[in-house]
Protein backbone atom coordinates (compact mmCIF):
# COMPACT_ATOMS: atom_id res chain seq x y z
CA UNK A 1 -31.21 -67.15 -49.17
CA UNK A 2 -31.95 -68.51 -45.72
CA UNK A 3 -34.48 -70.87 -47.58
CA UNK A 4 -32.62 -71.79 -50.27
CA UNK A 5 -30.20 -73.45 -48.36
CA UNK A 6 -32.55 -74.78 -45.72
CA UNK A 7 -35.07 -76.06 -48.06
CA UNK A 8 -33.10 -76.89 -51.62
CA UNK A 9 -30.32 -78.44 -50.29
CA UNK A 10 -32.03 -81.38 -48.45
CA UNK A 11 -34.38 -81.30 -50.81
CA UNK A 12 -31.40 -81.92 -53.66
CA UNK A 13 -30.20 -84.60 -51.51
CA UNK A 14 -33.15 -86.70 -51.14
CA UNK A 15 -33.67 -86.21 -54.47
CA UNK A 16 -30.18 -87.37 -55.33
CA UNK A 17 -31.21 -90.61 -53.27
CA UNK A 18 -29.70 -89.72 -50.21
CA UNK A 19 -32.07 -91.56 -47.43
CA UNK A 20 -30.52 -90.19 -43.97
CA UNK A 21 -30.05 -86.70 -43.39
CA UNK A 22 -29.15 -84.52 -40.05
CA UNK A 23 -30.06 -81.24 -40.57
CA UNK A 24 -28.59 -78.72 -37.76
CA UNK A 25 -29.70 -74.71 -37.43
CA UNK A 26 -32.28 -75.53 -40.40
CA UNK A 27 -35.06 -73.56 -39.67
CA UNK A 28 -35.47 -70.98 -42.31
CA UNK A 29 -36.02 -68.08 -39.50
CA UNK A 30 -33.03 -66.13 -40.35
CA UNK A 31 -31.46 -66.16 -37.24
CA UNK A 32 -28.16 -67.99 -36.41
CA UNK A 33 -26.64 -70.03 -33.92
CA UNK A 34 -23.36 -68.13 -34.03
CA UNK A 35 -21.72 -66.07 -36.73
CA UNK A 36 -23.07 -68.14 -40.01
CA UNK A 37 -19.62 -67.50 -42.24
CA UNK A 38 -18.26 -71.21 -42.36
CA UNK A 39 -14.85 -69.88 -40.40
CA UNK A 40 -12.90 -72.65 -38.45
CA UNK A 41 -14.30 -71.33 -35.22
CA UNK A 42 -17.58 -71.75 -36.66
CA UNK A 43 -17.70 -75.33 -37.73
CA UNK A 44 -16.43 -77.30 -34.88
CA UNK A 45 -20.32 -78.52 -34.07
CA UNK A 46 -20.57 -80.18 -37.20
CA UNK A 47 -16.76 -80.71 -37.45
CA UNK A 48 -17.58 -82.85 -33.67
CA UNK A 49 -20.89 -84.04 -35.25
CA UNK A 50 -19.08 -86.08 -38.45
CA UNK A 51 -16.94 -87.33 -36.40
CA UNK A 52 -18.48 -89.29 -33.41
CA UNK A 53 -21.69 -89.99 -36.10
CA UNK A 54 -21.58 -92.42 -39.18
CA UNK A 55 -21.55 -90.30 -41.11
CA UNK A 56 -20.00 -89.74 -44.93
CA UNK A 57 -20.46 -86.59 -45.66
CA UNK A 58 -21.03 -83.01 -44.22
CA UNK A 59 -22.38 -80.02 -45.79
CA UNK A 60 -22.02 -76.54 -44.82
CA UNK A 61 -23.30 -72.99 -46.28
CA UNK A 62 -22.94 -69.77 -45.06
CA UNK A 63 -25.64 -67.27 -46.13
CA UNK A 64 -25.16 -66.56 -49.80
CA UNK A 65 -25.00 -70.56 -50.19
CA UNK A 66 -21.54 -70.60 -50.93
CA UNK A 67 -20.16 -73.98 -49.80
């Protein structure tokens, strides 16, 4: 699953015509930054990320690509 998500989802987006992406912990290598679940704890980096960035949208998955 580690490439699915990694690999399919930014690929989906471009494809969706999405020109600016950030991808962070994308390297299909199966190892994580921290416990991967998407728990509170676990998504203040991206939470922090949104936030200060100009961004409109952020995207997480845990391991079985449930967002």
């Amino acid at each position: 699953m580690v490439i699915l998500r990694n690999i399919v989802i930014p690929m989906l987006l471009r494809a969706l015509g999405v020109n600016e992406i950030k991808e962070i912990y994308c390297e299909p290598t199966g190892l994580f930054a921290h416990n991967p679940e998407p728990l509170p704890e676990n998504m203040r980096e991206i939470s922090s990320e949104v936030r200060r960035g100009d961004y409109d949208l952020g995207i997480v998955v845990d391991p079985d690509v449930q967002m």
